[in-house]
Protein backbone atom coordinates (compact mmCIF):
# COMPACT_ATOMS: atom_id res chain seq x y z
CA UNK A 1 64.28 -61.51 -32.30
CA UNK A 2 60.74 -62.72 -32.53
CA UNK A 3 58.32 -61.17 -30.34
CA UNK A 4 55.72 -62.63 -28.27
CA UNK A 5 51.80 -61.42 -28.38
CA UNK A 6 49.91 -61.14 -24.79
CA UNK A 7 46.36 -60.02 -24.43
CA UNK A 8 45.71 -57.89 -21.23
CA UNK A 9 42.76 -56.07 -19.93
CA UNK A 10 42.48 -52.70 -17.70
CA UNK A 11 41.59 -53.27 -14.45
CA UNK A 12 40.58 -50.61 -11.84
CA UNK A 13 40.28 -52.99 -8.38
CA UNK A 14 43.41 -53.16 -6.85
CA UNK A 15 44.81 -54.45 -3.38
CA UNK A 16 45.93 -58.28 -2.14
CA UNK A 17 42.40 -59.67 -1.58
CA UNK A 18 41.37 -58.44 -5.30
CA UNK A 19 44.39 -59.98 -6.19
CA UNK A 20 43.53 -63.77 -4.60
CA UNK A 21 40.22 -63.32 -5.92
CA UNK A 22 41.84 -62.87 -9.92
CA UNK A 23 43.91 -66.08 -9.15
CA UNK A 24 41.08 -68.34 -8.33
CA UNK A 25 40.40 -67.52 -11.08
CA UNK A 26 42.78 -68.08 -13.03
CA UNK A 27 43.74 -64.83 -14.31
CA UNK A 28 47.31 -62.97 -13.02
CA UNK A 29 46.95 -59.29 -11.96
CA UNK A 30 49.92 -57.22 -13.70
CA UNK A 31 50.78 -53.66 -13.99
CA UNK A 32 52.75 -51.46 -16.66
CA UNK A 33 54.26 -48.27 -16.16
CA UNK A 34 57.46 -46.07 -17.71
CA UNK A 35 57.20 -43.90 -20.48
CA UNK A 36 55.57 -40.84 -21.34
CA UNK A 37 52.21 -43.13 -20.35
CA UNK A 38 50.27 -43.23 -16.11
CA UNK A 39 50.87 -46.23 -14.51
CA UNK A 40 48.00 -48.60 -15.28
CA UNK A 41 47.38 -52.01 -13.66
CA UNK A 42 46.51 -54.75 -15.64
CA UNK A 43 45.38 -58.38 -15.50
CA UNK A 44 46.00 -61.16 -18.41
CA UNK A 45 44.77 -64.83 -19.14
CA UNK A 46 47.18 -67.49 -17.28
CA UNK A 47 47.47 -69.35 -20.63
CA UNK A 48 48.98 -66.34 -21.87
CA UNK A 49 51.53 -65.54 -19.26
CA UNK A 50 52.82 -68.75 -19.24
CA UNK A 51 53.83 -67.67 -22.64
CA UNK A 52 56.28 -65.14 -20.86
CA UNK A 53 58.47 -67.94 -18.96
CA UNK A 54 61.82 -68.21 -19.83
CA UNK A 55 62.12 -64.80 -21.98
CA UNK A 56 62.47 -61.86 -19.29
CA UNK A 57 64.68 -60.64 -22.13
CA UNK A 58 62.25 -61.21 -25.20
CA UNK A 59 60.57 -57.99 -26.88
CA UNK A 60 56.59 -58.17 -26.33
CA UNK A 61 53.73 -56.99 -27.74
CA UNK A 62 51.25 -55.97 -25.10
CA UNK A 63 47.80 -56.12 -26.80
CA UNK A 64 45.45 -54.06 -24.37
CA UNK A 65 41.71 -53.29 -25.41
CA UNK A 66 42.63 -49.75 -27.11
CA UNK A 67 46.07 -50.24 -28.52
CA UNK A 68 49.43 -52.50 -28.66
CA UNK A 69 52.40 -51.47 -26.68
CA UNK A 70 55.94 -52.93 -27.13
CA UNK A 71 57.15 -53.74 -23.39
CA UNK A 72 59.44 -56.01 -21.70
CA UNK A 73 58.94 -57.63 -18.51
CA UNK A 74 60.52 -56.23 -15.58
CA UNK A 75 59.44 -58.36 -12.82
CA UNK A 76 57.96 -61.99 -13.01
CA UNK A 77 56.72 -63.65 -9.58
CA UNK A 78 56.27 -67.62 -10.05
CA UNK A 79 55.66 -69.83 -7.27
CA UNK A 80 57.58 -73.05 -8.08
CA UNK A 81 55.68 -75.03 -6.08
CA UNK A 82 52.72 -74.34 -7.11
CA UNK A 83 53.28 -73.93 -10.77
CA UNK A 84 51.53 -70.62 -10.44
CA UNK A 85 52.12 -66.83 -11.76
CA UNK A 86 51.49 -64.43 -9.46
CA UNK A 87 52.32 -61.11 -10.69
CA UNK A 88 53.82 -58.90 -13.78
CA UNK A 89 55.32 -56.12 -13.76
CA UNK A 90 55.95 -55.01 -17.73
CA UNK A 91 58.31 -51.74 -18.29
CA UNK A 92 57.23 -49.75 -21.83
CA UNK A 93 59.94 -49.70 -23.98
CA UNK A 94 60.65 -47.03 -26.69
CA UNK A 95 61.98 -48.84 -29.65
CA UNK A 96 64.56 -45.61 -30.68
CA UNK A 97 66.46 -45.49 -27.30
CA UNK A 98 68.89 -47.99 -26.17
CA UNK A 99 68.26 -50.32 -23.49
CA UNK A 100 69.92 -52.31 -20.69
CA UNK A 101 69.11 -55.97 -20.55
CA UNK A 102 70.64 -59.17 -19.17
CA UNK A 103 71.48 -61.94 -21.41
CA UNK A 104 72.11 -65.63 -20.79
CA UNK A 105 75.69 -67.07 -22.13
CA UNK A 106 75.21 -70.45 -23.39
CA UNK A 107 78.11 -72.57 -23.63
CA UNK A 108 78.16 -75.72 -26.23
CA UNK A 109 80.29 -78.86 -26.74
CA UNK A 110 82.57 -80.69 -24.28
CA UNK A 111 85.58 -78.58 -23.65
CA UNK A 112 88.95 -80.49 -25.12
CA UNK A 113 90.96 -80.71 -21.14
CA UNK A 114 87.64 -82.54 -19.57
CA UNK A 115 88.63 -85.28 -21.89
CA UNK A 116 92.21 -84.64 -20.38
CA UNK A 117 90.50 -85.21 -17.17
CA UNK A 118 89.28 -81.64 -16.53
CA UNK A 119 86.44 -80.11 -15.06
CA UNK A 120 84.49 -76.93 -16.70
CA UNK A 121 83.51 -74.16 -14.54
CA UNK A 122 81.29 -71.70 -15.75
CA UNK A 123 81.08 -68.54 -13.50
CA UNK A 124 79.65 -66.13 -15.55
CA UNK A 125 76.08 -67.45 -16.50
CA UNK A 126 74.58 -64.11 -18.01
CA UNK A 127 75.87 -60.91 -19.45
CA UNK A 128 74.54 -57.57 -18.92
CA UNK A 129 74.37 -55.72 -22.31
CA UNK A 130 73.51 -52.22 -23.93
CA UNK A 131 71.19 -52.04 -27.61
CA UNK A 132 68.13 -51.03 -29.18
CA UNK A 133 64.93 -53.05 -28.22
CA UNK A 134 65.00 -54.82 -31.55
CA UNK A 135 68.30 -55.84 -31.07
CA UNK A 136 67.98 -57.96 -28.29
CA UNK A 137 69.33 -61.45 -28.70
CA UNK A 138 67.54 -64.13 -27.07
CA UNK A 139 71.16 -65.67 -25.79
CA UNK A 140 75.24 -65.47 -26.21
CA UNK A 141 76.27 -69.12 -27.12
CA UNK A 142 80.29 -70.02 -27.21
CA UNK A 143 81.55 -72.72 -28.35
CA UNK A 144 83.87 -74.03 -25.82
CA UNK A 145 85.02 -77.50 -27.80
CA UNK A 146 88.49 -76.02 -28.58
CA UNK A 147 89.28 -75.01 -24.76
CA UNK A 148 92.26 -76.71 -23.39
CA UNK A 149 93.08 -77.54 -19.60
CA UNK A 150 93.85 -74.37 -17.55
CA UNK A 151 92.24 -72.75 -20.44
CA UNK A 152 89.71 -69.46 -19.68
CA UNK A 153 87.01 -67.66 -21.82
CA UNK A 154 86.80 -64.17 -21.24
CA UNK A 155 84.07 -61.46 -21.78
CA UNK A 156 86.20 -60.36 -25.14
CA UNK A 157 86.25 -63.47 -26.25
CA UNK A 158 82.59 -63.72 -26.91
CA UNK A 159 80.36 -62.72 -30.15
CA UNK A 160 78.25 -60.21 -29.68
CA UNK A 161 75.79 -59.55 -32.31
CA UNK A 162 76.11 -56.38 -34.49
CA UNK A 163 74.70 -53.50 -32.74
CA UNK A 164 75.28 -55.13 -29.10
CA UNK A 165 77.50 -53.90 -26.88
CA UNK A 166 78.35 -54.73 -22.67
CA UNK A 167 79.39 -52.88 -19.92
CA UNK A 168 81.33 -55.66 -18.31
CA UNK A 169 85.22 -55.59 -18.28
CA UNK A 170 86.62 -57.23 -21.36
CA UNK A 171 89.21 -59.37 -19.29
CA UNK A 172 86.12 -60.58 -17.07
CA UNK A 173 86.26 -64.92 -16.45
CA UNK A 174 83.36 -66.41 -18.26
CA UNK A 175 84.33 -70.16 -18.29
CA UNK A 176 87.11 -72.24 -17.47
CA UNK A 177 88.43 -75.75 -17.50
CA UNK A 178 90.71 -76.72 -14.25
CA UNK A 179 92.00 -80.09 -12.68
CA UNK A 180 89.17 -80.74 -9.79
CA UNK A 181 90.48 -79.70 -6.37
CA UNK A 182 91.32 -82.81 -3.94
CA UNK A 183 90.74 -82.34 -0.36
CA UNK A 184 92.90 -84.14 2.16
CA UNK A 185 90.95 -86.48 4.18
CA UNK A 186 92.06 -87.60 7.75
CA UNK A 187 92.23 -90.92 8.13
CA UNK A 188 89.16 -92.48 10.70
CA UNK A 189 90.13 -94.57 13.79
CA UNK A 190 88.74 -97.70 13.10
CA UNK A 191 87.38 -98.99 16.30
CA UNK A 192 89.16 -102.24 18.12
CA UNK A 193 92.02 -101.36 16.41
CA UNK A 194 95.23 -102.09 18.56
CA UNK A 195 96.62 -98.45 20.17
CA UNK A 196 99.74 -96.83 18.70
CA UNK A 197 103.08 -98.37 21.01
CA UNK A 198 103.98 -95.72 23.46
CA UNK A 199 107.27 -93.77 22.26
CA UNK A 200 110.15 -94.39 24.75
CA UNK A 201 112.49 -90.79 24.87
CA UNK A 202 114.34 -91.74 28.01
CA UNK A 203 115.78 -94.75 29.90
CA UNK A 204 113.35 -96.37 33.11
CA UNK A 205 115.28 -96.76 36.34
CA UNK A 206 115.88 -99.96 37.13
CA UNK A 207 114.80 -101.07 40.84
CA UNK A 208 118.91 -101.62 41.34
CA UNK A 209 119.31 -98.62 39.99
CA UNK A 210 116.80 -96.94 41.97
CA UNK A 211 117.99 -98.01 45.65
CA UNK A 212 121.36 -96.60 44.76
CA UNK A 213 119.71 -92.91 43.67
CA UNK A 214 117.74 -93.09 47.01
CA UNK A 215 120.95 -93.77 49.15
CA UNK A 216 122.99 -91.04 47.52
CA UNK A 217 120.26 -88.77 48.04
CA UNK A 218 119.80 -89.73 51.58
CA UNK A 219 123.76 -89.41 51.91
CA UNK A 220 123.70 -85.94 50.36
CA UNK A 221 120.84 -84.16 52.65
CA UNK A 222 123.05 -86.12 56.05
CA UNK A 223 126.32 -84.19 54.66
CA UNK A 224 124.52 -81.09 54.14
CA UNK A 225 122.88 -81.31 57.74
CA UNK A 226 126.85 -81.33 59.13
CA UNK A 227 127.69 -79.07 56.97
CA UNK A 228 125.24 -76.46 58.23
CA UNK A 229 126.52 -74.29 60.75
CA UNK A 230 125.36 -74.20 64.59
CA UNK A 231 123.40 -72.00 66.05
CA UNK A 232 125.42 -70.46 69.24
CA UNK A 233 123.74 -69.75 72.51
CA UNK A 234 124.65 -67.01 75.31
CA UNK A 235 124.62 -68.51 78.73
CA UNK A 236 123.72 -65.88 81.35
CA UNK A 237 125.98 -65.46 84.11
């Protein structure tokens, strides 16, 4: 992987007013540390750490005012909205012991089922992996024009350079190409719209009919009044 080349210079004034100050003036305050080597905080050019966008994962030569040090940077701030750097953190790197990086997995072509009316989902957009600093590789890219529909890419399916190696499960889902979900929709009432008829489970009285219930009723609660017995009184003597 090619490296890129950063200038940076020492700085001994530290603390978030020192720190405004630096950006007014264009320059980003930064810090490296790990190693064998003190922490020492830093501050570099904006030009030049614009260079460092995009390749958190690169292998960088750190050109300070006494010596070069490879590094690799840890932490990048960027404000979006302003289009502005506002801190680095860069980790030293020693280039005989293996590393831990993540790596982005690029995926290429137009998958064979989203002609068949597919959609591709990729879930697994980076991949964490283990190698010496020089064998970093700037991306994992999978060509994914042979994937059919209901088809999946796994971790073990992709090439890893010589030398690389991951620490994710082999049977991990990288990318796959599924039928797109379809979501039931309720139909909407559309207003004026006549109502629904009313559904009928049991025959209405008719007013004929109704007369006659009353009647047999009445006659009912009159037989049941005879029918009750008497209460008996004692007359005194």
């Amino acid at each position: 992987m090619e490296t890129i080349s950063v200038k940076a210079e020492m700085r001994d004034k530290k603390g978030s007013k020192e720190c405004r100050r630096m950006r007014l003036q264009s320059l980003v305050p930064a810090v490296i540390y790990g190693g064998k080597d003190a922490n020492q905080a830093l501050v570099v050019n904006k030009k030049d750490a614009l260079k460092l966008l995009g390749h958190s994962t690169r292998l960088i030569d750190l050109v300070l005012p006494n010596k070069t040090e490879k590094v690799l940077v840890k932490e990048l701030k960027y404000n979006a909205a302003d289009e502005v750097i506002t801190h680095i953190d860069f980790a030293r790197v020693a280039m005989d012991e293996f590393i831990n990086v993540h790596v982005e997995i690029i995926l290429k072509g137009i998958p064979k089922g989203v002609k068949e009316g597919g959609v591709l989902e990729h879930t697994l957009k980076s991949i964490n992996i283990k190698c010496l600093p020089t064998a970093i590789p700037e991306k994992i890219e999978f060509d994914v024009t042979h994937l059919e529909l209901n088809g999946l890419i796994r971790v073990k399916d992709l090439a890893l350079p010589a030398g690389v190696t991951t620490t994710l499960g082999a049977d991990l889902t990288v990318a796959g190409v599924h039928l797109p979900k379809v979501e039931e929709v309720a139909p909407t009432p559309i207003e004026g719209a006549p109502a629904e008829p009313e559904v009928i489970t049991a025959k209405k009285p008719t007013e004929e009919e109704g007369e006659t219930a009353d009647k047999a009723s009445s006659g009912a609660k009159q037989d049941a009044k005879s029918a009750a017995p008497k209460e008996s009184k004692e007359h005194k003597k």
